[in-house]
Protein backbone atom coordinates (compact mmCIF):
# COMPACT_ATOMS: atom_id res chain seq x y z
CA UNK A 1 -47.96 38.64 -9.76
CA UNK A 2 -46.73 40.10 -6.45
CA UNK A 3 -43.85 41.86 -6.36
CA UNK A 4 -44.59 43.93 -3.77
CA UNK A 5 -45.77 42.19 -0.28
CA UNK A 6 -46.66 45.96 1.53
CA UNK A 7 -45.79 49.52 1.19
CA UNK A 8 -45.59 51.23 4.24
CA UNK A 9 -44.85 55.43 3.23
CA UNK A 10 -41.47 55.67 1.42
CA UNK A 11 -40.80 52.16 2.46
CA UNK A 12 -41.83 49.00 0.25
CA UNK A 13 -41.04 45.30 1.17
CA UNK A 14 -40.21 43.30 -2.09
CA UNK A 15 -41.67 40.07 -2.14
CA UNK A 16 -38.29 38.50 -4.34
CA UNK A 17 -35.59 40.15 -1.61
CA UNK A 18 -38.15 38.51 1.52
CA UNK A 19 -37.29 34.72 -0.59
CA UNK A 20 -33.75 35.51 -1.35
CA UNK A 21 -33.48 35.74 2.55
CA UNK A 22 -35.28 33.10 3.34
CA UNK A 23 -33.64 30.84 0.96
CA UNK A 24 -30.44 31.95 2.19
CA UNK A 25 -31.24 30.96 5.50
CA UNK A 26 -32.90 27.51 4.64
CA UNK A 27 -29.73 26.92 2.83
CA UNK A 28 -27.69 28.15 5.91
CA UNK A 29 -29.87 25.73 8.17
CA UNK A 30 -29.21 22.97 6.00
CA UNK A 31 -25.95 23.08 5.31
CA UNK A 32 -25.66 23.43 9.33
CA UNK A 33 -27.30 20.99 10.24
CA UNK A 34 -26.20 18.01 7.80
CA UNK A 35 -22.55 19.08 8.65
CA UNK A 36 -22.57 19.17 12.96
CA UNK A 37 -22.21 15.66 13.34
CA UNK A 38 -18.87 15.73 11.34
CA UNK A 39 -15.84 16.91 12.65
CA UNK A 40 -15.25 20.50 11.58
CA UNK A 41 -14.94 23.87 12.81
CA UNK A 42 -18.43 25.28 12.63
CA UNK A 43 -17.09 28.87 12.28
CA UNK A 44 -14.89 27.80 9.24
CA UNK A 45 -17.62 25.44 7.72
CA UNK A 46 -19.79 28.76 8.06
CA UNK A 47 -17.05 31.10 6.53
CA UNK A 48 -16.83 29.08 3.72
CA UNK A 49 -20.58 28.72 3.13
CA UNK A 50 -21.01 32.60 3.15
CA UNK A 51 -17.90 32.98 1.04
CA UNK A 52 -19.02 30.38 -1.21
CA UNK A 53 -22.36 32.29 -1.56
CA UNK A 54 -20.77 35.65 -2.31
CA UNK A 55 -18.77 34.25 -5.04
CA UNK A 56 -21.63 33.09 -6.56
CA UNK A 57 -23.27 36.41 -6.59
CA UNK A 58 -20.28 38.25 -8.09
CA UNK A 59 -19.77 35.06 -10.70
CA UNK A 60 -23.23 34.93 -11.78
CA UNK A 61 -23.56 38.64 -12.21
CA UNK A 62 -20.38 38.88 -14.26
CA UNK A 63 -21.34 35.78 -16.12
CA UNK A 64 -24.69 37.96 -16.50
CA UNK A 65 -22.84 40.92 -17.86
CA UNK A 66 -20.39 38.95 -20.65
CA UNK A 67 -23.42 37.53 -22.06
CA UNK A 68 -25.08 40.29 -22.73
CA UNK A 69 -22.21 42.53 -23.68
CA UNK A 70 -23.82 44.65 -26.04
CA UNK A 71 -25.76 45.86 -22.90
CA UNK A 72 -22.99 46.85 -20.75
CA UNK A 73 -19.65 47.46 -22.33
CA UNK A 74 -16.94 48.96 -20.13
CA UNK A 75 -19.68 50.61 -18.60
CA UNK A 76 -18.52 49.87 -14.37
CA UNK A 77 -21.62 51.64 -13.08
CA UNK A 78 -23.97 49.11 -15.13
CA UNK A 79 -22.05 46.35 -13.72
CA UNK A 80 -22.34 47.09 -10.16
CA UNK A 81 -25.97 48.75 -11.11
CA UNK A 82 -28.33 45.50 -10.55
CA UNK A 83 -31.26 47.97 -9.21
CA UNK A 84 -31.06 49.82 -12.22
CA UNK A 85 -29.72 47.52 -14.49
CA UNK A 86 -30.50 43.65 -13.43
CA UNK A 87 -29.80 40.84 -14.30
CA UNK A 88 -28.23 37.05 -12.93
CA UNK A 89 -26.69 33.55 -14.80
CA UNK A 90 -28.03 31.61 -12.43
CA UNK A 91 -26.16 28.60 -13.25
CA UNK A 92 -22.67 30.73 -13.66
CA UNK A 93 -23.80 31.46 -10.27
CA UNK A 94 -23.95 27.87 -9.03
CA UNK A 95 -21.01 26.78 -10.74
CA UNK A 96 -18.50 29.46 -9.20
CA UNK A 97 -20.31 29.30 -5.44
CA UNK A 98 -19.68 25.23 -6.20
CA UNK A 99 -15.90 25.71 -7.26
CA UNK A 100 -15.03 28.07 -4.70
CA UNK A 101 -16.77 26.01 -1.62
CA UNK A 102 -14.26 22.86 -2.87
CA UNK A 103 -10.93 25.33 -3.16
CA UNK A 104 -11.70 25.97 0.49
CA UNK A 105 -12.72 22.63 1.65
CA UNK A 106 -8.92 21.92 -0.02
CA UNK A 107 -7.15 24.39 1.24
CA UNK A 108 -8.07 22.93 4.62
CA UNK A 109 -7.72 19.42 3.97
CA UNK A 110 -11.46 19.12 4.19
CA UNK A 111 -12.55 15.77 2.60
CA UNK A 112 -13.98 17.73 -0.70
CA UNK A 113 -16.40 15.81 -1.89
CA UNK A 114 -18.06 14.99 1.62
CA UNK A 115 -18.43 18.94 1.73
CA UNK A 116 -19.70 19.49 -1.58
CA UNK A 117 -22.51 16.57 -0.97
CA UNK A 118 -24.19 18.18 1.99
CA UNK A 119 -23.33 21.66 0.26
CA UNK A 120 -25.30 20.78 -3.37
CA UNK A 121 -28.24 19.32 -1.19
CA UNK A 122 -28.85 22.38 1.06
CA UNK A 123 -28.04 24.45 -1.87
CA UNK A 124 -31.27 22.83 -3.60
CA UNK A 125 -33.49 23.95 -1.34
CA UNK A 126 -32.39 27.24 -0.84
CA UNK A 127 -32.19 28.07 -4.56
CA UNK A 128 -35.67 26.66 -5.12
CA UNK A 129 -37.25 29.55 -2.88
CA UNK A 130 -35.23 31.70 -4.85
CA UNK A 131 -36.71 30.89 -8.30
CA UNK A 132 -40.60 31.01 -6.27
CA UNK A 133 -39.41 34.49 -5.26
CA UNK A 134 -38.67 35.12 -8.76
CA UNK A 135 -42.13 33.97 -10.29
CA UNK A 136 -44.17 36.24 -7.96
CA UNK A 137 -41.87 39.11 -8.69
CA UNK A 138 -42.82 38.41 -12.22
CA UNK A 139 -38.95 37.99 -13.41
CA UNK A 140 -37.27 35.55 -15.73
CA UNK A 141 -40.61 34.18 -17.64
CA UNK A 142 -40.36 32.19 -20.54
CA UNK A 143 -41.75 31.90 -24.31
CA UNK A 144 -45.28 32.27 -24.98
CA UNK A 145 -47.26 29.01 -25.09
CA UNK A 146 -50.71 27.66 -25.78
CA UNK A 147 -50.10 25.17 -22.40
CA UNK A 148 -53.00 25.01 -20.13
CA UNK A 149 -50.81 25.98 -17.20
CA UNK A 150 -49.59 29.08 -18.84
CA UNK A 151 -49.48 32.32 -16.58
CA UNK A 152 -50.19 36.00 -18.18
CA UNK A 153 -47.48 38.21 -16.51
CA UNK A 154 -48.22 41.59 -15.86
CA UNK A 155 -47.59 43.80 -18.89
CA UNK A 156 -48.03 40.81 -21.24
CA UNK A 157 -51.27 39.65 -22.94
CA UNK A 158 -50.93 35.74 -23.88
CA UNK A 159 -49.29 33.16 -21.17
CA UNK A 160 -46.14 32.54 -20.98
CA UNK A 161 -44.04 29.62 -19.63
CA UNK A 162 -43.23 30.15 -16.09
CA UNK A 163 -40.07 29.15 -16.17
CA UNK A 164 -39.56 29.76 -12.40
CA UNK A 165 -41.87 27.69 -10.91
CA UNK A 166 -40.14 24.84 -13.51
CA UNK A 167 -37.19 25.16 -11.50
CA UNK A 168 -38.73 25.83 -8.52
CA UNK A 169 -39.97 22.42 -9.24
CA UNK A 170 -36.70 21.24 -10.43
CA UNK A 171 -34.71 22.03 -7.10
CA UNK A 172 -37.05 20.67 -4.57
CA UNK A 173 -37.00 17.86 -6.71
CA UNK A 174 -33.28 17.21 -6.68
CA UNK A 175 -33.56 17.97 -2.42
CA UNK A 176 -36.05 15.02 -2.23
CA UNK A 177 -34.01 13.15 -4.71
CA UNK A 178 -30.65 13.83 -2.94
CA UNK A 179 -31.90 13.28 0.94
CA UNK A 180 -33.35 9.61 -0.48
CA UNK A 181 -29.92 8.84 -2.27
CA UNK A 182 -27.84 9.81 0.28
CA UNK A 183 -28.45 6.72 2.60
CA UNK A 184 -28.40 4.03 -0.33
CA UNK A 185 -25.65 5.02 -2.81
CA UNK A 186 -22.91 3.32 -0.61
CA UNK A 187 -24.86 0.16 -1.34
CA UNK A 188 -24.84 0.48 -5.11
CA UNK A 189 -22.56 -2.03 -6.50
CA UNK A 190 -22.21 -0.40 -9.69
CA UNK A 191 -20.62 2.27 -7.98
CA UNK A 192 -18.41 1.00 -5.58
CA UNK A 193 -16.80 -1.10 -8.34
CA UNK A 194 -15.87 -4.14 -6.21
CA UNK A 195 -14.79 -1.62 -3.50
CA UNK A 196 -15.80 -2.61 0.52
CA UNK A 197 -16.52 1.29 0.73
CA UNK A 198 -18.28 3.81 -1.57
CA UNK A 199 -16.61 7.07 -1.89
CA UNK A 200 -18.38 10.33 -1.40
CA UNK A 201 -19.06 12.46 -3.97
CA UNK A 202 -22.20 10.31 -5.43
CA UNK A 203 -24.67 13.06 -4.84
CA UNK A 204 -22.57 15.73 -5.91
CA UNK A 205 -21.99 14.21 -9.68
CA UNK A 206 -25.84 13.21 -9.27
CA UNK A 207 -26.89 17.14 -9.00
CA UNK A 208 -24.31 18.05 -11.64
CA UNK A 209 -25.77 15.62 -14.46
CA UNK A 210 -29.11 16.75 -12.89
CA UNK A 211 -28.63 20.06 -13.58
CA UNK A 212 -26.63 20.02 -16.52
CA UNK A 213 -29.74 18.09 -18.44
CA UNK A 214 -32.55 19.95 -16.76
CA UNK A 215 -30.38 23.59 -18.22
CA UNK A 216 -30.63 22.04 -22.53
CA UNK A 217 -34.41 21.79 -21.85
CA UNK A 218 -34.90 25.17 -20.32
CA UNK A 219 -32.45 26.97 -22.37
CA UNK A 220 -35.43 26.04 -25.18
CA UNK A 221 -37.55 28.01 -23.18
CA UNK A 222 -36.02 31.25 -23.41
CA UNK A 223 -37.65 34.59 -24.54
CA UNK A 224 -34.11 35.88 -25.56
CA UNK A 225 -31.85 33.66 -27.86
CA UNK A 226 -28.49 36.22 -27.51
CA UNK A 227 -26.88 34.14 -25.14
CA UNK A 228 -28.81 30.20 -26.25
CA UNK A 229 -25.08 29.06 -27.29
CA UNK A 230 -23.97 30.24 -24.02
CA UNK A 231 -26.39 28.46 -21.86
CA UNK A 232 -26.38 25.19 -23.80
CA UNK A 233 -22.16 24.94 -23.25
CA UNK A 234 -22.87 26.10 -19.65
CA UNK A 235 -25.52 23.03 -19.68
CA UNK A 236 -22.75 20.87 -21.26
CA UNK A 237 -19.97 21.62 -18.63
CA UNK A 238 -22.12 20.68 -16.12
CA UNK A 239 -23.27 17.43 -17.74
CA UNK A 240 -20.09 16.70 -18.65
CA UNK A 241 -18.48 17.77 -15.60
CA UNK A 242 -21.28 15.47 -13.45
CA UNK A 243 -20.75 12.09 -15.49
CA UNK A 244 -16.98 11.92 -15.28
CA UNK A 245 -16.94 13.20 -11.45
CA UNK A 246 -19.29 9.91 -11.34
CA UNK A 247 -17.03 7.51 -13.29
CA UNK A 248 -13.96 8.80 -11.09
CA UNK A 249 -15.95 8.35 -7.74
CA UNK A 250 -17.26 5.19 -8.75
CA UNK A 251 -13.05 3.70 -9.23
CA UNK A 252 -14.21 3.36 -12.64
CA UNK A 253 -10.64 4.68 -13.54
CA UNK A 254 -7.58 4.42 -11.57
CA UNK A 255 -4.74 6.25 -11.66
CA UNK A 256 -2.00 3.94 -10.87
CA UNK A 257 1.76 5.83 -10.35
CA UNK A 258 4.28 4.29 -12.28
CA UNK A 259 6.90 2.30 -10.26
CA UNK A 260 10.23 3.96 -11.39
CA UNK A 261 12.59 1.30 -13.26
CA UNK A 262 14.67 -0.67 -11.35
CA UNK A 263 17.98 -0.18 -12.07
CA UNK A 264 20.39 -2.72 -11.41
CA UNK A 265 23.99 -2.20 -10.56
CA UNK A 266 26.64 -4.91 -10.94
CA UNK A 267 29.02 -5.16 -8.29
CA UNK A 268 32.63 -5.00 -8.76
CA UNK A 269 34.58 -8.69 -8.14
């Protein structure tokens, strides 16, 4: 592919670091934007969005690193290596950004769910120019196939699947999905459950089933199988995780407090 946009003397621009940045700011602009009309500190909103985002480097790189163990050992310096020695769980990644953006929207008495559905939605996009970043740096490529569309990587000689541009595909899907949703879910009767008012958190559960069932089909994609069994309990958290976020949102349970027994006292005559 193209993993090199110019080289300019000692200096080379990489085309994957140029979409990391620019998904990174998409997502940035997104998240922004969907959030000003609400009633929160924009510095705060944005310290939580860029710690949210550096917790999901360090989580998907050490998620990276226990699955492929043999690799790395005790060895620190491979750890913190990615030049040398790279390597990302991208849904780890997602999954500890996720929890980490709804321990701070808590900690400030943030409605959490309210947060998390404009985060998962900007997050979509962003993540999506990630994974095209990925496919023209020729990174994270999938079985060999006999498909029509197919792509011969450099240094290979039969296609491949390119499993980046599937979720490439996969997140702007979910963004288109999400931004249509987002105005109609509070008129779902199935999920307000007899309720005058829907409760947010419909279009987080929505990207978490989503993703959970889009991660078993891809997982059957892989070139390496060392850390399948990994991916597919990754896949089923998420699943899991999404449909019973759903049921709870949707006052398909509730969680009455039991009235302590009344105790009655007779008087003395």
């Amino acid at each position: 592919m193209y993993p090199t946009l110019f080289t300019l003397g000692p200096f080379s621009a990489k085309t994957f670091n140029l979409f990391l940045v620019l998904g990174l700011f998409i997502a940035a602009f997104t998240f922004w934007r969907r959030t000003k009309e609400e009633h929160y500190q924009e510095i705060e909103l944005f310290d939580g969005f860029l710690l949210a985002v550096i917790m999901g480097l360090v989580s998907g790189r050490l998620g990276f690193v226990l699955t492929h163990w043999s690799d790395f050992g005790f060895n620190f310096s491979k750890w913190i290596n990615v030049f040398v020695y790279g390597g990302f769980s991208g849904l780890i990644g997602l999954l500890g950004a996720t929890f980490y953006l709804a321990f701070f929207a808590k900690r400030r008495r943030w409605d959490v769910f309210s947060i998390l559905d404009y985060w998962v939605t900007s997050l979509s996009l962003g993540v999506g120019m990630v994974y095209l970043g990925l496919f023209f740096d020729s990174a994270g490529d999938g079985q060999a196939t006999k498909l029509s569309w197919g792509v011969i990587f450099p240094g290979q000689l039969e296609p491949h699947h390119p499993v980046q541009l599937y979720w490439a595909l996969f997140y702007l899907s979910s963004f288109l999905f999400l931004l249509w949703v987002e105005g109609r879910y509070r008129t779902f009767g199935w999920y307000r459950a007899g309720k005058k008012a829907a409760q947010t958190g419909f279009l987080t559960a929505s990207f978490l089933i989503m993703l959970g069932a889009f991660s078993f089909l891809i997982a059957l994609l892989k070139v390496s199988v060392s850390s399948t069994w990994f991916d597919y309990y990754l896949a089923g958290t998420a699943l899991a995780s999404g449909l019973i976020l759903m049921a709870i949102r949707s006052n398909r349970f509730q969680f009455k407090k039991k009235k302590p027994p009344v105790i009655y006292v007779q008087k003395k005559s």
